[in-house]
Protein backbone atom coordinates (compact mmCIF):
# COMPACT_ATOMS: atom_id res chain seq x y z
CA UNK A 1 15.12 -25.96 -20.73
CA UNK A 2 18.46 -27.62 -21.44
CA UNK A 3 21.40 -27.34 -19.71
CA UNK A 4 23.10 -26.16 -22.79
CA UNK A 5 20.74 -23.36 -23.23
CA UNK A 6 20.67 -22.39 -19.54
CA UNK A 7 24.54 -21.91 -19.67
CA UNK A 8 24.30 -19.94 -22.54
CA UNK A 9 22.23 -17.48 -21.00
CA UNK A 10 24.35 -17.75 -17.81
CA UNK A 11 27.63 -16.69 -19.32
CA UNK A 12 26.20 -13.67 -21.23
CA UNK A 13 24.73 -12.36 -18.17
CA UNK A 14 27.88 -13.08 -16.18
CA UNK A 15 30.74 -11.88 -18.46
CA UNK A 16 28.60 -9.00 -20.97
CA UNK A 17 26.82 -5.68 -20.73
CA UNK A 18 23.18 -6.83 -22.64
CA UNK A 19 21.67 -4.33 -24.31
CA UNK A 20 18.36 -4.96 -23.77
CA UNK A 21 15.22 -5.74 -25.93
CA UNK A 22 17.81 -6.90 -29.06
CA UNK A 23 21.15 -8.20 -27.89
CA UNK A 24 19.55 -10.31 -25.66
CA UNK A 25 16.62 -11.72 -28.32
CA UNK A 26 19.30 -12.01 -30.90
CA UNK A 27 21.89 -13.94 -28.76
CA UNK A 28 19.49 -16.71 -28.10
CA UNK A 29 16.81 -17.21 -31.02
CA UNK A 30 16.13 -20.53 -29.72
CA UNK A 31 13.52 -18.92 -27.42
CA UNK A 32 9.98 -20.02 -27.91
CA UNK A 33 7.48 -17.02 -28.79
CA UNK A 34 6.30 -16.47 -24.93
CA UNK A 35 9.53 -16.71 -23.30
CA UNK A 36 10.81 -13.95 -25.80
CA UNK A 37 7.94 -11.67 -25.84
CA UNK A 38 9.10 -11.21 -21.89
CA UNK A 39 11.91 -9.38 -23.61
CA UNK A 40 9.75 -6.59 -25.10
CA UNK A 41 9.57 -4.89 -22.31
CA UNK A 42 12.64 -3.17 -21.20
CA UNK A 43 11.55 -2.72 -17.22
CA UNK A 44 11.08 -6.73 -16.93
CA UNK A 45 13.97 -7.19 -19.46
CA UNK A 46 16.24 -5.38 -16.82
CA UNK A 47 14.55 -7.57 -13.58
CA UNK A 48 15.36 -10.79 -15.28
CA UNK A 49 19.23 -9.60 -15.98
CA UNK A 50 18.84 -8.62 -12.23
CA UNK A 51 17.82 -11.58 -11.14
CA UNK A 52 20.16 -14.04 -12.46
CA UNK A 53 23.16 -11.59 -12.64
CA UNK A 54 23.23 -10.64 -8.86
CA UNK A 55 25.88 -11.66 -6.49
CA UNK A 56 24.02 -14.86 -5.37
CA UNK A 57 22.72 -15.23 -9.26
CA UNK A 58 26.39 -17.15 -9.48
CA UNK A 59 25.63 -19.23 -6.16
CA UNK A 60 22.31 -20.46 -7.15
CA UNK A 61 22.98 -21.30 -10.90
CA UNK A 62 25.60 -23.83 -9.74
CA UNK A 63 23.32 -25.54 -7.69
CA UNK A 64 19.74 -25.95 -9.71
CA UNK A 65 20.59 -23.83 -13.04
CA UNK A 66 17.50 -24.18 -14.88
CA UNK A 67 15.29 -24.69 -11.63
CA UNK A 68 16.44 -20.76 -10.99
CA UNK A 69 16.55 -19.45 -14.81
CA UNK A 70 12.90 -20.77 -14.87
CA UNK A 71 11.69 -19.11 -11.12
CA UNK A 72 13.56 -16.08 -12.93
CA UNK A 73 11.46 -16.22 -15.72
CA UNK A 74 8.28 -16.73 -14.18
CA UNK A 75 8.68 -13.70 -11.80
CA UNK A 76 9.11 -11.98 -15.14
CA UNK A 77 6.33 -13.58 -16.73
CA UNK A 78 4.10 -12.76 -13.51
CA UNK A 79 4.96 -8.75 -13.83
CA UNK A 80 4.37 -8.62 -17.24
CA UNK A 81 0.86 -10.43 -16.76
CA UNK A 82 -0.05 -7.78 -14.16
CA UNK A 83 0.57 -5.00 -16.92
CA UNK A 84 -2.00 -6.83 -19.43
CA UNK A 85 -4.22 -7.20 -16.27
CA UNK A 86 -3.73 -3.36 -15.80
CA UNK A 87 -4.45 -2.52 -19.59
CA UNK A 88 -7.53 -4.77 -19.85
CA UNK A 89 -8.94 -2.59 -16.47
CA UNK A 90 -8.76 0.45 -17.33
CA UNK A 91 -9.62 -0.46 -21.17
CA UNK A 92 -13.68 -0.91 -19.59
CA UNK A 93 -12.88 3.39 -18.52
CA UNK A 94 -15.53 4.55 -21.33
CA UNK A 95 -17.35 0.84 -22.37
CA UNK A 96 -20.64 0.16 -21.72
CA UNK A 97 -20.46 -2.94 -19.58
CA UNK A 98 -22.00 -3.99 -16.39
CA UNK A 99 -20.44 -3.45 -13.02
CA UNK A 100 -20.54 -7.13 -12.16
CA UNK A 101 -18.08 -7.30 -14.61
CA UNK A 102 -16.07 -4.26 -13.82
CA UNK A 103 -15.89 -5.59 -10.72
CA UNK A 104 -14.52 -9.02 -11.40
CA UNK A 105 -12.20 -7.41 -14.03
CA UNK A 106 -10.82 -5.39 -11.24
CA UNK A 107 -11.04 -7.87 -8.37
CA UNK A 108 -8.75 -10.21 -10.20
CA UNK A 109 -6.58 -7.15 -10.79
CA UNK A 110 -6.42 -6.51 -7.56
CA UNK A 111 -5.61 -10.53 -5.98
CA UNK A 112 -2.85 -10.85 -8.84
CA UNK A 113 -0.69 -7.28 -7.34
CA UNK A 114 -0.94 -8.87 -3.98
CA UNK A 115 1.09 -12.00 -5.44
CA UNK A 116 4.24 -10.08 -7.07
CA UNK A 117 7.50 -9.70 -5.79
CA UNK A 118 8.59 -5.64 -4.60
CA UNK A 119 10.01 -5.41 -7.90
CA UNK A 120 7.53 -6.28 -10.03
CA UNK A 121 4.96 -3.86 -7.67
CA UNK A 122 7.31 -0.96 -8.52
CA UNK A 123 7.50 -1.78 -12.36
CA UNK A 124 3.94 -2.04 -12.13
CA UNK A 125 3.51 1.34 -9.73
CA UNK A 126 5.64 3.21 -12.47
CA UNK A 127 3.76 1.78 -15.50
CA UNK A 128 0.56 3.00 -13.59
CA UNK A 129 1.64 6.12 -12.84
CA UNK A 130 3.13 7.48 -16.31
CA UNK A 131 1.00 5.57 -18.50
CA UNK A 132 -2.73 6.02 -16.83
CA UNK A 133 -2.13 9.57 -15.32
CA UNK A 134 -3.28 12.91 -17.06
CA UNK A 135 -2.91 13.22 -20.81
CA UNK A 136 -1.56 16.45 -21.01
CA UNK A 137 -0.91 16.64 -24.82
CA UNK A 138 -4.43 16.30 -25.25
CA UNK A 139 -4.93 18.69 -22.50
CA UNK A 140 -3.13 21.39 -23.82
CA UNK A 141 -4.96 21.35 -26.98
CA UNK A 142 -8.14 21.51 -25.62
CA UNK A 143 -6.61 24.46 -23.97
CA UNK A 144 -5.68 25.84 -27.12
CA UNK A 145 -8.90 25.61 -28.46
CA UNK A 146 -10.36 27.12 -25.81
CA UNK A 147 -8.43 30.58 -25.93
CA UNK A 148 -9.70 30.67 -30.28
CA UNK A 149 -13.50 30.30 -28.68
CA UNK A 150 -16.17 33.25 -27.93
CA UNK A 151 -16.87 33.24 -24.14
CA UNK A 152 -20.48 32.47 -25.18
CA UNK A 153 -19.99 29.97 -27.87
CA UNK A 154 -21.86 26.79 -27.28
CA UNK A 155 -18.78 24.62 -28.25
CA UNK A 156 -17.01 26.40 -25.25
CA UNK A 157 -19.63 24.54 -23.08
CA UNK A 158 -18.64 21.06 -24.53
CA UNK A 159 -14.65 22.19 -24.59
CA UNK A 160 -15.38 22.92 -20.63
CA UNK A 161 -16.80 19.06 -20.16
CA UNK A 162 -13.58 17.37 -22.20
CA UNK A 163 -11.49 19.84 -20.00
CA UNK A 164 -13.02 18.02 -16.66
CA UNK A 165 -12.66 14.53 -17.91
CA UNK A 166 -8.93 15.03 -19.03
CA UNK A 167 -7.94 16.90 -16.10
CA UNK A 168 -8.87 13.51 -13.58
CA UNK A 169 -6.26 10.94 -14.11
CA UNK A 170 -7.27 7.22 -15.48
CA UNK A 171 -6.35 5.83 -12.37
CA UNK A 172 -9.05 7.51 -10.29
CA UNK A 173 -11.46 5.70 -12.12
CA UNK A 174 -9.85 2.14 -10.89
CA UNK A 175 -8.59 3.66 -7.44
CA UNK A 176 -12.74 4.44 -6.95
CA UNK A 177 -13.78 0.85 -8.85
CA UNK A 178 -11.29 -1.16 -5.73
CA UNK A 179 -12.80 0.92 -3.11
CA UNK A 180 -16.12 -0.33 -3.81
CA UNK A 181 -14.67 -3.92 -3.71
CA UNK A 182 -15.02 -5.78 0.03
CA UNK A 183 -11.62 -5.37 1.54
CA UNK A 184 -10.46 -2.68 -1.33
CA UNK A 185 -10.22 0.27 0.96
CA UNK A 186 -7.73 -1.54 2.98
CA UNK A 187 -6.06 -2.73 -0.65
CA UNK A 188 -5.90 0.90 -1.66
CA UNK A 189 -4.03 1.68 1.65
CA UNK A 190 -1.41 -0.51 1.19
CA UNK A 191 -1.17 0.36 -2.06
CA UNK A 192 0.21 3.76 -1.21
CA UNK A 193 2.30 2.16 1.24
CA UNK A 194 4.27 0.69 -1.51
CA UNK A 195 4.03 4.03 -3.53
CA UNK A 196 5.61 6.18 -0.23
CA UNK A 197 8.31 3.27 -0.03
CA UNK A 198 9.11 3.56 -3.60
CA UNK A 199 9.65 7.07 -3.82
CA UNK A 200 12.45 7.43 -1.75
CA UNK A 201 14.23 4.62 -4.62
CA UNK A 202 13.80 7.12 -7.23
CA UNK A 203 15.84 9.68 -9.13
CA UNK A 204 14.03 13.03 -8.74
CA UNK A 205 15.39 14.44 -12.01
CA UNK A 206 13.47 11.86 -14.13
CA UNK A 207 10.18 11.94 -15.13
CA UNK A 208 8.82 9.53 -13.36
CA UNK A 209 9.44 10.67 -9.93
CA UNK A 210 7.18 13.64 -10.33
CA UNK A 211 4.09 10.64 -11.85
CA UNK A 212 4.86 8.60 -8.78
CA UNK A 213 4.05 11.89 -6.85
CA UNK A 214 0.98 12.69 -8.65
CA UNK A 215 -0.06 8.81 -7.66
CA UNK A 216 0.50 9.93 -4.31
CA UNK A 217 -1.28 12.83 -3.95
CA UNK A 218 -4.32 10.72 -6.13
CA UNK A 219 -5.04 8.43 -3.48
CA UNK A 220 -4.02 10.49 -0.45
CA UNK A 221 -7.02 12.53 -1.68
CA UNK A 222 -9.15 10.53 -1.85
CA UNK A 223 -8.20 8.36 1.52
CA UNK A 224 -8.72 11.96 3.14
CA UNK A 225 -12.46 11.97 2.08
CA UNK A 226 -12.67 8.46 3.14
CA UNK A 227 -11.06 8.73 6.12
CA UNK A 228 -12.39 11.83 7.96
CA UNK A 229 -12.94 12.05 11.41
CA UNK A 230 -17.11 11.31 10.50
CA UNK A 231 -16.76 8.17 9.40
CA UNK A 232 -14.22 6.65 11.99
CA UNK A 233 -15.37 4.93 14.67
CA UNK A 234 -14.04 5.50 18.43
CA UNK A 235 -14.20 1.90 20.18
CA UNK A 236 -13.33 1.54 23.67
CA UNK A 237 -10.84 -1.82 23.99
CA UNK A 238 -10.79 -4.13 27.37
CA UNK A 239 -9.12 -7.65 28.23
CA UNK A 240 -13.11 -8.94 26.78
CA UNK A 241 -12.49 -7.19 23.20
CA UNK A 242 -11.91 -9.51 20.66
CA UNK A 243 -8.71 -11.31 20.36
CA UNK A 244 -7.71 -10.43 16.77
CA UNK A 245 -8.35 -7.03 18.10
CA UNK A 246 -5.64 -7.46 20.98
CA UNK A 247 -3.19 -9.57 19.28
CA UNK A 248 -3.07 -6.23 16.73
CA UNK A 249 -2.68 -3.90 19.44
CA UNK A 250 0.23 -5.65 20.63
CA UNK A 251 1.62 -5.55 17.52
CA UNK A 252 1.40 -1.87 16.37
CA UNK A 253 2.04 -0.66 19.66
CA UNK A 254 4.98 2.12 18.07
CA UNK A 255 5.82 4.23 21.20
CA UNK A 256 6.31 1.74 24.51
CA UNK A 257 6.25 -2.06 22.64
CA UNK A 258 4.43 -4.62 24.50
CA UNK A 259 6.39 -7.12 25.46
CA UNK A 260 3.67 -10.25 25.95
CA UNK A 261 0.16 -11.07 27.16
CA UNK A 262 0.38 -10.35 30.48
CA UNK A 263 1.54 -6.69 29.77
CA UNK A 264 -1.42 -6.19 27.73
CA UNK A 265 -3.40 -7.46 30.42
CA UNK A 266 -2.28 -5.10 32.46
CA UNK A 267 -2.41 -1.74 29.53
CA UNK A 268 -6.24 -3.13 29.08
CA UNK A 269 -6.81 -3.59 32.80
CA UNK A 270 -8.25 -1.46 35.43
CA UNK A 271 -6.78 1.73 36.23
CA UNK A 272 -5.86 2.14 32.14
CA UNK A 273 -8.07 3.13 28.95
CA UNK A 274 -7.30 1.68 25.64
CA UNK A 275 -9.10 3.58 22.63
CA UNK A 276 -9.01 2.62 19.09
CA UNK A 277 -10.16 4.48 15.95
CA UNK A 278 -11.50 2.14 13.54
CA UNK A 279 -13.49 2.71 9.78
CA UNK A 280 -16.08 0.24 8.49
CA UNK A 281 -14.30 -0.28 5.47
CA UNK A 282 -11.74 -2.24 7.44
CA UNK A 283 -13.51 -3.99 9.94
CA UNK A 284 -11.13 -5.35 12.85
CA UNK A 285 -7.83 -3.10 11.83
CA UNK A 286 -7.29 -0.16 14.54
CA UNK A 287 -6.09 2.70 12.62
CA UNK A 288 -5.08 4.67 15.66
CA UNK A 289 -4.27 3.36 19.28
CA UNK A 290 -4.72 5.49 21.81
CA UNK A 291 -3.33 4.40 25.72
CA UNK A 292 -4.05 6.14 29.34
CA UNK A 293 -3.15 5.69 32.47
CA UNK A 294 -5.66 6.66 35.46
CA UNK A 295 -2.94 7.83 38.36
CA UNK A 296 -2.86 9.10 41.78
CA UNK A 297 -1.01 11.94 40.42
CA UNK A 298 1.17 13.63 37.71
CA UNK A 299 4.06 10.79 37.42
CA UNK A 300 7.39 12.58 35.98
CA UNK A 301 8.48 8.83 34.38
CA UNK A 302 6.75 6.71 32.38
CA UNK A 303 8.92 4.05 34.69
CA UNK A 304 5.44 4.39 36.93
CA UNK A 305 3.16 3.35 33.84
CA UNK A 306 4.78 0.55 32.33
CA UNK A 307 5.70 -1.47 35.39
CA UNK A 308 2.62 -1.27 37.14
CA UNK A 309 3.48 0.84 40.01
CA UNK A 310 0.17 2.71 40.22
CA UNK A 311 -2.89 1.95 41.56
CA UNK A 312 -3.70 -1.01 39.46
CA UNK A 313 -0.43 -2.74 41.82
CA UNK A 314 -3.04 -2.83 44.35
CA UNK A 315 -5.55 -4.95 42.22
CA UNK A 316 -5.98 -8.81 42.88
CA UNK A 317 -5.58 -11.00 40.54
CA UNK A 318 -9.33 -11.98 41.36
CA UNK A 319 -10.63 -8.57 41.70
CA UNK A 320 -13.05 -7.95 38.86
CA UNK A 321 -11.51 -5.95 36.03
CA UNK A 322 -13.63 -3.31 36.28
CA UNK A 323 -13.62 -3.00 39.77
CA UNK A 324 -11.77 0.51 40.50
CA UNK A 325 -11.55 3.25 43.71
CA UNK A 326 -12.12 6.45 42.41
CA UNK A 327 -9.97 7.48 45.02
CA UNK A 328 -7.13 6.33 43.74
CA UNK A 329 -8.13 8.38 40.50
CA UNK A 330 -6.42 12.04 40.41
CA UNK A 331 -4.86 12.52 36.82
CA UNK A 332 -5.29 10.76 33.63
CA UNK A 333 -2.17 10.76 31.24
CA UNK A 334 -2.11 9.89 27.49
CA UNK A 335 0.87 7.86 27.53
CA UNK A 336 0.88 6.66 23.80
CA UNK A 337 -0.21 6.80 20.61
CA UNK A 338 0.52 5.32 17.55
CA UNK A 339 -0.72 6.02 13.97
CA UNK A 340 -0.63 1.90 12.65
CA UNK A 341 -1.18 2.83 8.65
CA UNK A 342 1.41 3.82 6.75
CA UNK A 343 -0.66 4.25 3.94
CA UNK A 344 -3.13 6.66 6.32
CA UNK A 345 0.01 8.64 7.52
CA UNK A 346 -0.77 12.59 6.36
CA UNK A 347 -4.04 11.98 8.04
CA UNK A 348 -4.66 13.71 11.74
CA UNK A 349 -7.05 12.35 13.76
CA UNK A 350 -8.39 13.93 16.67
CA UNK A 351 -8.70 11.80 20.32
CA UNK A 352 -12.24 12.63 21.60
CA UNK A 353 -13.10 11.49 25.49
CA UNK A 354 -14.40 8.85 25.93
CA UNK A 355 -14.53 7.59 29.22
């Protein structure tokens, strides 16, 4: 792009109200045909304006003008290709094709919404939610239908089956095509991560606040099935677990932070219990952490547990880890827990014994 161009565009976004999808089209024709058909779709329309418009727009167009009008429109260009990504998806709902290349359809789907920006996943959350959720013009004439029809008519048997299909949303049919995918449980998760920290952004008059909901309550479903106390794993975690395994603890630790190694050592060592709760779709990611502290009695501050002034004070540095005196062992006290998936965060899960 020219410089001539670029400071065309600049001083209509800096000094006019566009209205978008024409004024903006119109104003410069001199776009070629895939730089304007960005422009046909009002959500990424209003994102570019955004973008270069915004109080460091100004900043960064003085410095590298059509460096920045081009990242602007290729973070554009990037959301709208995750729409026709989207489209093509769910277009295989009711083809006969094989699942080899569902799968790849839906695996490339699923790599490209890991690449956007926050606002492209929210235009792209939104265009998922109102677009691919339940038809309900459709469903209300089947409904009609229904009420014209003899109880035992044999239509009202077929009527019955469209009624099923049109009451699950599309995007149950891709939400259940990721979670076959290696990794796409833990994909779907974070997916409703974004979803719960989208919905606080939205208006709750409009429309699409209550399909953003519906998305919600979609996955959260099915995550519940998923994710049920019968198919989570209760692993016991020492100072000899895996490192990726520990480095994560450290890190979701919520209630009483861990400050470095050596204080891990020590919540992992003897005279403490570390449990996690993991699932075998997401191998090596503790979904809940569970800490306790084996004590010589009921300690009225925590002060006691995270400074080591229990029994485990009395442990060498060359003692064995496991090595502990029973002795010393009067009350055990569940000190912390932490939930470490947003996406899992309705879900309950019960702390079994373990030790």
């Amino acid at each position: 792009m020219n410089s001539v161009f670029v400071n065309q565009i600049w001083q209509t976004l800096k000094h006019q109200k566009i209205s978008f999808r024409s004024k903006l089209v119109n104003k410069f024709c001199i776009l070629n045909r895939p730089s304007r058909s960005l422009f046909t779709n009002e959500p990424f329309c209003k994102l570019f304006v955004n973008n270069m418009s915004s109080n460091s727009g100004e900043k960064y167009m003085k410095k590298e003008p059509a460096e920045n009008l081009h990242r602007a429109f290729n973070e554009v260009n990037e959301g709208q290709h995750s729409i026709c990504l989207l489209e093509d998806v769910l277009s295989l709902q009711n083809k006969k094709i094989t699942n080899w290349a569902i799968e790849n359809k839906v695996k490339s789907l699923c790599c490209h919404y890991k690449t956007l920006q926050n606002d492209n996943k929210e235009i792209f959350l939104k265009e998922l939610a109102t677009k691919y959720a339940i038809n309900h013009s459709a469903l209300s004439n089947i409904i009609y239908q229904t009420e014209r029809l003899e109880v035992d008519s044999e239509k009202l048997l077929k009527i019955e089956e469209k009624l099923k299909i049109l009451m699950v949303p599309q995007y149950s049919w891709l939400f259940k095509n990721i979670g076959r995918l290696e990794n796409g449980v833990k994909f779907l998760v974070d997916l409703r991560t974004d979803i719960m920290n989208l919905v606080p952004k939205l208006d709750a008059k409009k429309p699409e606040y209550i399909a953003i909901q519906q998305l919600n309550t979609a996955i959260r479903e099915l995550l519940t099935v998923w994710f049920s106390v019968g198919f989570l794993n209760l692993e016991k975690i020492t100072w000899n677990s895996p490192c990726s395994i520990l480095e994560k603890i450290s890190m979701y630790d919520a209630v009483h932070p861990i400050k470095d190694w050596v204080e891990l050592k020590r919540r992992v060592g003897p005279y403490r219990r570390c449990f996690v709760y993991t699932h075998s779709s997401m191998p090596g990611e503790p979904l809940v952490v569970l800490h306790v502290a084996l004590t010589k009695e009921i300690i009225s501050s925590l002060k006691g547990i995270t400074t080591a002034e229990g029994p485990e004070s009395q442990v060498n540095e060359s003692q064995p880890l496991g090595n502990e005196d029973p002795n010393l062992i009067k009350a055990l006290i569940f000190y912390s827990i932490s939930s470490t998936q947003k996406g899992l965060q309705v879900h309950k899960f019960s702390i079994y014994k373990y030790f």
